[in-house]
Protein backbone atom coordinates (compact mmCIF):
# COMPACT_ATOMS: atom_id res chain seq x y z
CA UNK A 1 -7.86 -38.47 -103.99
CA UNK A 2 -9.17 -41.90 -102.75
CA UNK A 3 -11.97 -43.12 -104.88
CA UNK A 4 -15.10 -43.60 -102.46
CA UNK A 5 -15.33 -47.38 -103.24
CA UNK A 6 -11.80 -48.68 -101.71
CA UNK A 7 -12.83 -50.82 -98.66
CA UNK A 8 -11.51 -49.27 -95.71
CA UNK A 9 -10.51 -50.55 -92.56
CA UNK A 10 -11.49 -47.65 -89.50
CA UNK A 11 -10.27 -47.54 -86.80
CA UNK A 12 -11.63 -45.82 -83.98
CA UNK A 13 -9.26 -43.10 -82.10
CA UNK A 14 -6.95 -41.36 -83.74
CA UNK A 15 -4.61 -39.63 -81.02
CA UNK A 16 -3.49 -43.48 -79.13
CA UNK A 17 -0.29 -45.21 -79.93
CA UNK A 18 -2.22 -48.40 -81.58
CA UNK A 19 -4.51 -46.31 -84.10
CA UNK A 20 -1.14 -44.32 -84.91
CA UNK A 21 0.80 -47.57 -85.69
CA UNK A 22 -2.75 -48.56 -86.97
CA UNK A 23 -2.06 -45.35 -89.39
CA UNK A 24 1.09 -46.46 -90.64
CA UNK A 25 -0.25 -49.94 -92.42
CA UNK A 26 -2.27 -48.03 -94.84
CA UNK A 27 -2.04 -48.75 -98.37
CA UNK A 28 -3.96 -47.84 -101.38
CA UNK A 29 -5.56 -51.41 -101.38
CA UNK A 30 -6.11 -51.56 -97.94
CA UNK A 31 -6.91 -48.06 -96.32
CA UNK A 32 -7.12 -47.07 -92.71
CA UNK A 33 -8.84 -44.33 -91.68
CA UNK A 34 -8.72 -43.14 -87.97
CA UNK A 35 -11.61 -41.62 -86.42
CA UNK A 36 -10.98 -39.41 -83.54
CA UNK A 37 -13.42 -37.87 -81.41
CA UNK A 38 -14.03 -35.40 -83.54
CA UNK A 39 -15.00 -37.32 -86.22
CA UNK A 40 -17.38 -39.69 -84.79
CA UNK A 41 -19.95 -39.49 -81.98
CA UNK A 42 -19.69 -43.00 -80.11
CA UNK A 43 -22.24 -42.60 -77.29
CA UNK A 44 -25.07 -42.62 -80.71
CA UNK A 45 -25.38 -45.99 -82.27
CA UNK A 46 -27.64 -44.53 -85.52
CA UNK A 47 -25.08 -41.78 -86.01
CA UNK A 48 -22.05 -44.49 -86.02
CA UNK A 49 -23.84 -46.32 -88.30
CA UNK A 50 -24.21 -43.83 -90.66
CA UNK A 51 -20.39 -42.44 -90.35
CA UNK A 52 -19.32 -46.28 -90.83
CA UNK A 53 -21.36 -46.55 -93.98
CA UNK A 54 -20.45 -43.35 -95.35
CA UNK A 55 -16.44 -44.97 -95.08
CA UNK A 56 -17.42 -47.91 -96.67
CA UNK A 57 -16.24 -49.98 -93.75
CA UNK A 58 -14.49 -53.26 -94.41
CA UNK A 59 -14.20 -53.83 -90.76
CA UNK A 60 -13.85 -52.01 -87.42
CA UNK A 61 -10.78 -51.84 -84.96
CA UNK A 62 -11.54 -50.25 -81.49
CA UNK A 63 -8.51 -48.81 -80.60
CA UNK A 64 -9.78 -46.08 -78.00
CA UNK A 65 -10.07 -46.42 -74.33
CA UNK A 66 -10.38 -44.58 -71.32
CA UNK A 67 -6.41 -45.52 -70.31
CA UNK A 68 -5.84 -43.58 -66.87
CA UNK A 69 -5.92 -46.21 -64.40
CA UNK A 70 -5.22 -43.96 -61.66
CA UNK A 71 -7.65 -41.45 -62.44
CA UNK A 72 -10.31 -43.94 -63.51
CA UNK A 73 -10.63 -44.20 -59.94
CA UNK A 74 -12.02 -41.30 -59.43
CA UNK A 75 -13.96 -40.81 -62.94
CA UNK A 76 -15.74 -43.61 -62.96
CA UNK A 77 -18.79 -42.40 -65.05
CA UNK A 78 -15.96 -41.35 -68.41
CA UNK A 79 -13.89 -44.29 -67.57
CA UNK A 80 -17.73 -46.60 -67.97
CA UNK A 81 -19.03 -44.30 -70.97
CA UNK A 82 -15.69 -45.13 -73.42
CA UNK A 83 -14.43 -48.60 -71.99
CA UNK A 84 -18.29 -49.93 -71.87
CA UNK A 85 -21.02 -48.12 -73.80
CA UNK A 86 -18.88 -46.50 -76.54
CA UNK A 87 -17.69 -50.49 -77.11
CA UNK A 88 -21.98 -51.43 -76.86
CA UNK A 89 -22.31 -49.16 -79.28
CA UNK A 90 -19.79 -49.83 -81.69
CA UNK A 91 -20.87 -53.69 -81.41
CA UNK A 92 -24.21 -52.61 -82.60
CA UNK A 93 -23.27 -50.22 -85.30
CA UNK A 94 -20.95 -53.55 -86.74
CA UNK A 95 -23.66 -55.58 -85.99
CA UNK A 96 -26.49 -53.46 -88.05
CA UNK A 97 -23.39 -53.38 -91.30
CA UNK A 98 -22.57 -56.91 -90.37
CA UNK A 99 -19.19 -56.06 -90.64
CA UNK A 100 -16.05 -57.91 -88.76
CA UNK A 101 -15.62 -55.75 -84.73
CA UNK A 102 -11.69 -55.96 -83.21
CA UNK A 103 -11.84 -54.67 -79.87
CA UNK A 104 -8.76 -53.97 -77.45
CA UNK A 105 -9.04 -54.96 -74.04
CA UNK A 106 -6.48 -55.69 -71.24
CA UNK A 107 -4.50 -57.63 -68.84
CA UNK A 108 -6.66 -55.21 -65.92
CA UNK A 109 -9.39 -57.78 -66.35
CA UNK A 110 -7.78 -60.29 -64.03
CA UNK A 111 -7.22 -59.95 -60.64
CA UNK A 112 -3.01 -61.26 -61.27
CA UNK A 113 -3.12 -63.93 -58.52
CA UNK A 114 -3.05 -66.84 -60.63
CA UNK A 115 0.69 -67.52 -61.13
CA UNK A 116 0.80 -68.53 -64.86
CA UNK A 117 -0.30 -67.50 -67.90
CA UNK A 118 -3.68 -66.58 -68.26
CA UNK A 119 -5.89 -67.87 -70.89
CA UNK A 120 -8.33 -66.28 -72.78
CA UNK A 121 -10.93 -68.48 -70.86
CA UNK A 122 -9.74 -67.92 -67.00
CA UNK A 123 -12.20 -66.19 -64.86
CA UNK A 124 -12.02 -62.48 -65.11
CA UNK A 125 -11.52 -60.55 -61.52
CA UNK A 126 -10.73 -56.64 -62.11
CA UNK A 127 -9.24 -55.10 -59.07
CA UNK A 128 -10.41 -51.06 -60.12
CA UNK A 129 -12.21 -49.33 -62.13
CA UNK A 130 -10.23 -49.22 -65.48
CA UNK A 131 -10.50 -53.15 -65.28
CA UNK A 132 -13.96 -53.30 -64.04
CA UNK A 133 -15.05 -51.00 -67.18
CA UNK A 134 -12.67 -52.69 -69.85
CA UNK A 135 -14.77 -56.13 -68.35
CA UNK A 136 -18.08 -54.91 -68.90
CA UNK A 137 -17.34 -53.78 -72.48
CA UNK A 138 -16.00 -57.69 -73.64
CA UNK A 139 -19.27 -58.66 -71.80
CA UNK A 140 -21.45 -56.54 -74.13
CA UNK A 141 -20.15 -57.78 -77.13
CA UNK A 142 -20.52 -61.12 -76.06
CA UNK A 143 -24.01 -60.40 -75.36
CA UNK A 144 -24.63 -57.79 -78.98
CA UNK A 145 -21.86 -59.38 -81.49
CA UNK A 146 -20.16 -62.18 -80.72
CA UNK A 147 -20.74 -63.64 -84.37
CA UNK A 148 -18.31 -61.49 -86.37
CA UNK A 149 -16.14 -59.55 -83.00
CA UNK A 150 -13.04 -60.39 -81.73
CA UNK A 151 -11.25 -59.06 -78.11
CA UNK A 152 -7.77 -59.11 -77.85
CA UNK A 153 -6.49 -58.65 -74.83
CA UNK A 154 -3.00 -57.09 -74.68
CA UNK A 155 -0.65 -55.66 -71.80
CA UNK A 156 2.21 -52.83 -71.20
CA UNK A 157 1.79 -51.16 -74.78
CA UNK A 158 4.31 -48.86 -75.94
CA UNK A 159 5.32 -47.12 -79.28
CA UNK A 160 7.61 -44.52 -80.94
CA UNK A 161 4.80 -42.62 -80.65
CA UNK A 162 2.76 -41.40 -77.89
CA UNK A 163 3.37 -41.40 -73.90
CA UNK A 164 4.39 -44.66 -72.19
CA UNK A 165 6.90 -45.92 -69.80
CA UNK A 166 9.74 -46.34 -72.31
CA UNK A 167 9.92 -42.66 -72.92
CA UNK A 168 9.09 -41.59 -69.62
CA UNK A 169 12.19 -43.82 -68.32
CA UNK A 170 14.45 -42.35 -70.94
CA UNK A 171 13.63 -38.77 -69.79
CA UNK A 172 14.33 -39.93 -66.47
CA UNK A 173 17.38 -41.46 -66.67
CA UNK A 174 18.88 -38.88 -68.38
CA UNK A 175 17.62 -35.90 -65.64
CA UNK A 176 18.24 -38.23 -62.73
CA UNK A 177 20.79 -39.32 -60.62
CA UNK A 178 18.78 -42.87 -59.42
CA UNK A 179 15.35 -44.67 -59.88
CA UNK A 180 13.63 -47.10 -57.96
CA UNK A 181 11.23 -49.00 -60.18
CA UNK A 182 8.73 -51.45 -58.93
CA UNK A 183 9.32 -55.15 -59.08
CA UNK A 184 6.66 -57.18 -57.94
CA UNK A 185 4.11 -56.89 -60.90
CA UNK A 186 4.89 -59.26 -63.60
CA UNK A 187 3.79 -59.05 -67.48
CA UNK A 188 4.77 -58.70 -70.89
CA UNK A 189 6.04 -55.42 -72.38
CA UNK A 190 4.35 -55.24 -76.01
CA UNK A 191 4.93 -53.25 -78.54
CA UNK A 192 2.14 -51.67 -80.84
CA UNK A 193 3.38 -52.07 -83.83
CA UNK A 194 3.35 -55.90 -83.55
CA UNK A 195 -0.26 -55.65 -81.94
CA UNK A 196 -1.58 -53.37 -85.14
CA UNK A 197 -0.29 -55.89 -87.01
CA UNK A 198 -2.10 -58.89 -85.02
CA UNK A 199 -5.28 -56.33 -85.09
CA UNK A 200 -5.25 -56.39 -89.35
CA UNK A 201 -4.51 -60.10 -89.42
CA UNK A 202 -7.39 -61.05 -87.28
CA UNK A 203 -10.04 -58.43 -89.27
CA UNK A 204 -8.58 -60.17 -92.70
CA UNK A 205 -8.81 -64.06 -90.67
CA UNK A 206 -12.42 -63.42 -89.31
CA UNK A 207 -11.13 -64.24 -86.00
CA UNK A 208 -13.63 -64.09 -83.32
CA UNK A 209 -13.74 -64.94 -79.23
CA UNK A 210 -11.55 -63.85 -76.51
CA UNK A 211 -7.51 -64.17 -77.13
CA UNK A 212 -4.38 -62.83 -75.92
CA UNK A 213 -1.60 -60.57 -77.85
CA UNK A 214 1.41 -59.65 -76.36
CA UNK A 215 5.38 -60.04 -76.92
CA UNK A 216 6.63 -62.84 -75.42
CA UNK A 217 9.01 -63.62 -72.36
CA UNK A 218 8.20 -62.40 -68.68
CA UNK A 219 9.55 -59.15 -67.02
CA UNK A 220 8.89 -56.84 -63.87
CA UNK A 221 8.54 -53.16 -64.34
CA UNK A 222 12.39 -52.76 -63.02
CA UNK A 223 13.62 -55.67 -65.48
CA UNK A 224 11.94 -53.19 -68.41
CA UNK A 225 13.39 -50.03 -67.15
CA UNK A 226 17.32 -52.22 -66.83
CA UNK A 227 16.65 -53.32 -70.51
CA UNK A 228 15.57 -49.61 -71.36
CA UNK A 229 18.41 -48.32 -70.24
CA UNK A 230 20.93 -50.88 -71.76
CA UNK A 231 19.38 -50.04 -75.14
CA UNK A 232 19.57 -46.85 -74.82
CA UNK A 233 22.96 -47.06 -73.76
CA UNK A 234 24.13 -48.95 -76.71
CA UNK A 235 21.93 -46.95 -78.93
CA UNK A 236 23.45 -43.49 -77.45
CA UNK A 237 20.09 -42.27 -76.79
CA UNK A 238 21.26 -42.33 -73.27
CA UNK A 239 25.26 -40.73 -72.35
CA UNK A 240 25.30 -41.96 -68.93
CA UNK A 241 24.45 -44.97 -67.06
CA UNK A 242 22.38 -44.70 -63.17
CA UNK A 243 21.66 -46.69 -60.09
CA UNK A 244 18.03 -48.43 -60.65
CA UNK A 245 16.75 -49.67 -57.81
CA UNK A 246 14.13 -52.30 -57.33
CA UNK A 247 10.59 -51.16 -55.21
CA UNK A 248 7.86 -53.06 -54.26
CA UNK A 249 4.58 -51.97 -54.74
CA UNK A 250 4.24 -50.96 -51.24
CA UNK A 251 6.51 -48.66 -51.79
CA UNK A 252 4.93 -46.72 -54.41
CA UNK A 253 1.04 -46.67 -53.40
CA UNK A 254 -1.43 -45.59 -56.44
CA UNK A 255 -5.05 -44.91 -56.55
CA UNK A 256 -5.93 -47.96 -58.47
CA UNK A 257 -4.47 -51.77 -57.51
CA UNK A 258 -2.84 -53.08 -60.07
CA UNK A 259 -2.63 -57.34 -61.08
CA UNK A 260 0.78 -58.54 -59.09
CA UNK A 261 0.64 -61.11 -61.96
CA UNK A 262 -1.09 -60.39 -65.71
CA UNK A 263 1.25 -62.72 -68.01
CA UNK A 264 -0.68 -63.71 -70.82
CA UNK A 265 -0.99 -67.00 -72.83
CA UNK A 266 -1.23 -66.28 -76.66
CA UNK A 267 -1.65 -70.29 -77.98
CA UNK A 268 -5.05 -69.72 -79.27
CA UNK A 269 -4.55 -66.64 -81.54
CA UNK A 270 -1.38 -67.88 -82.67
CA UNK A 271 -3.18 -71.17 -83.21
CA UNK A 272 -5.82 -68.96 -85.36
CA UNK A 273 -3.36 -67.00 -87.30
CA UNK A 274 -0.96 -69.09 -88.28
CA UNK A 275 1.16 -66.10 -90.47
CA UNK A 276 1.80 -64.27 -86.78
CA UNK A 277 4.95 -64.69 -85.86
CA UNK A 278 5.47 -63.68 -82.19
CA UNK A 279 9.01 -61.67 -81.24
CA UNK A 280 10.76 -61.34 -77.17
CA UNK A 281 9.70 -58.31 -75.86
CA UNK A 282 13.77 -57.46 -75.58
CA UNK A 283 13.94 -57.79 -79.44
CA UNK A 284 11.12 -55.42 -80.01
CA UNK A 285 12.31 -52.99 -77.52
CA UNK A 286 15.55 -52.70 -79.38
CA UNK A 287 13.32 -52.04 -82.92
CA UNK A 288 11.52 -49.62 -80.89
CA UNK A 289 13.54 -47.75 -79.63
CA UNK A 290 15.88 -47.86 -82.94
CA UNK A 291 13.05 -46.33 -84.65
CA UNK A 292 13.08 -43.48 -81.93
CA UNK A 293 16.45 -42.64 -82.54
CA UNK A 294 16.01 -42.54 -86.03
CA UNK A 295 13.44 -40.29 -85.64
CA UNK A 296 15.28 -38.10 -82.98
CA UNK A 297 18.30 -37.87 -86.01
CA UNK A 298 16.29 -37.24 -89.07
């Protein structure tokens, strides 16, 4: 039983890939609790208030967002109520504790015509809805908390756990003959465990402002699904090898417009947290997806 005085670390969400890897970095000195929507009503600042003081917060990690870019689109009211208010809300319910905020945002905030990596300081420019919403939530913590918050901005998040394009490629290349994956939008695949592990640092640091987390190295969609399927390959999570084709973008229209360009520069958070050591995005694919098949066996 956990004695009711351990400082705990909460995180809200509880079903994402970042609270689960979030999960996993509990200890008995340190304790993370994830709140799910269950557990916590985030559109009521007194009630979050109370539920934070009841778990004897040491600090707050936001790790729940309205994530369906496409379907943001056309749900813009849900996609504003968790990516903007919920975050309001959250900012004042830290605020009213005074205890240290970590919010996730996103690469969606700029509008990916700049050409190099953006810094935490460039001009924000959302394209849709998911970006317009995850925009307006950094701006209210600037405006309620920016004493004791930090926003990390991160991009192409993937886990063991979860749904995201890793897995969905590996279903796909083993059910398909081909695949024609888009090549024209540029980022950095990042893998969550790394970012819960920037998330912790940066509660423990105090970090606050606006900075970037992500692997590092550059890669199109169709350079992650070739690497994907040379892991898995090597790995044996895959038995046979298929034609991947590059698309552009025009070729595979979506509801929402996504950045052509959302590389992002990390100097100032490695700068703050001196302890994080950054890894390629090809070297934590390979961890990843290790860890899958060792799940997969046992």
């Amino acid at each position: 039983m956990t004695d009711h005085n351990t400082m705990k670390i909460i995180v809200i969400g509880k079903s994402g890939q970042l609270a689960w890897e979030l999960s996993q970095l509990s200890t008995p000195e340190q304790e993370v609790v994830c709140l799910g929507r269950d557990d916590v009503d985030l559109q009521d600042v007194s009630s979050l208030i109370s539920s934070l003081k009841q778990h004897n917060a040491l600090g707050v990690i936001n790790a729940s967002a309205y994530t369906a870019v496409d379907k943001a689109e056309g749900d813009v009211a849900n996609a504003f109520a968790l990516n903007a208010m919920a975050v309001g809300n959250l900012a004042q319910a830290c605020k009213a504790l005074s205890v240290p905020f970590v919010h996730i945002s996103t690469d969606f905030v700029f509008h990916g015509d700049k050409g190099s990596p953006y810094l935490p300081s460039d001009e924000i420019n959302p394209l849709g809805v998911y970006g317009a919403s995850k925009a307006q939530g950094e701006q209210l913590i600037a405006n309620i908390y920016p004493e004791r918050s930090v926003i990390i901005r991160t991009s192409w998040v993937y886990s063991t756990h979860g749904n995201n394009f890793v897995k969905t490629m590996l279903n796909l290349m083993a059910s398909k003959p081909e695949l024609g994956v888009i090549s024209d939008q540029i980022g950095t695949p990042t893998y969550a465990k790394g970012l819960a592990q920037a998330c912790i640092a940066s509660l423990h640091s105090q970090v606050v402002g606006v900075h970037h987390y992500t692997d590092t190295g550059v890669a199109s969609w169709f350079d992650f699904a070739v690497a994907i399927q040379n892991i898995g390959l090597e790995l044996g999570l895959l038995d046979k090898k298929i034609l991947i084709k590059p698309i552009t973008t025009a070729q595979y229209p979506t509801p929402a417009q996504r950045p052509h360009y959302s590389v992002l520069n990390k100097a100032s958070l490695v700068n703050a947290l001196p302890e994080l050591s950054l890894m390629h995005w090809q070297e934590q694919l390979t961890d990843m997806m290790t860890a899958l098949k060792d799940e997969r066996e046992a």
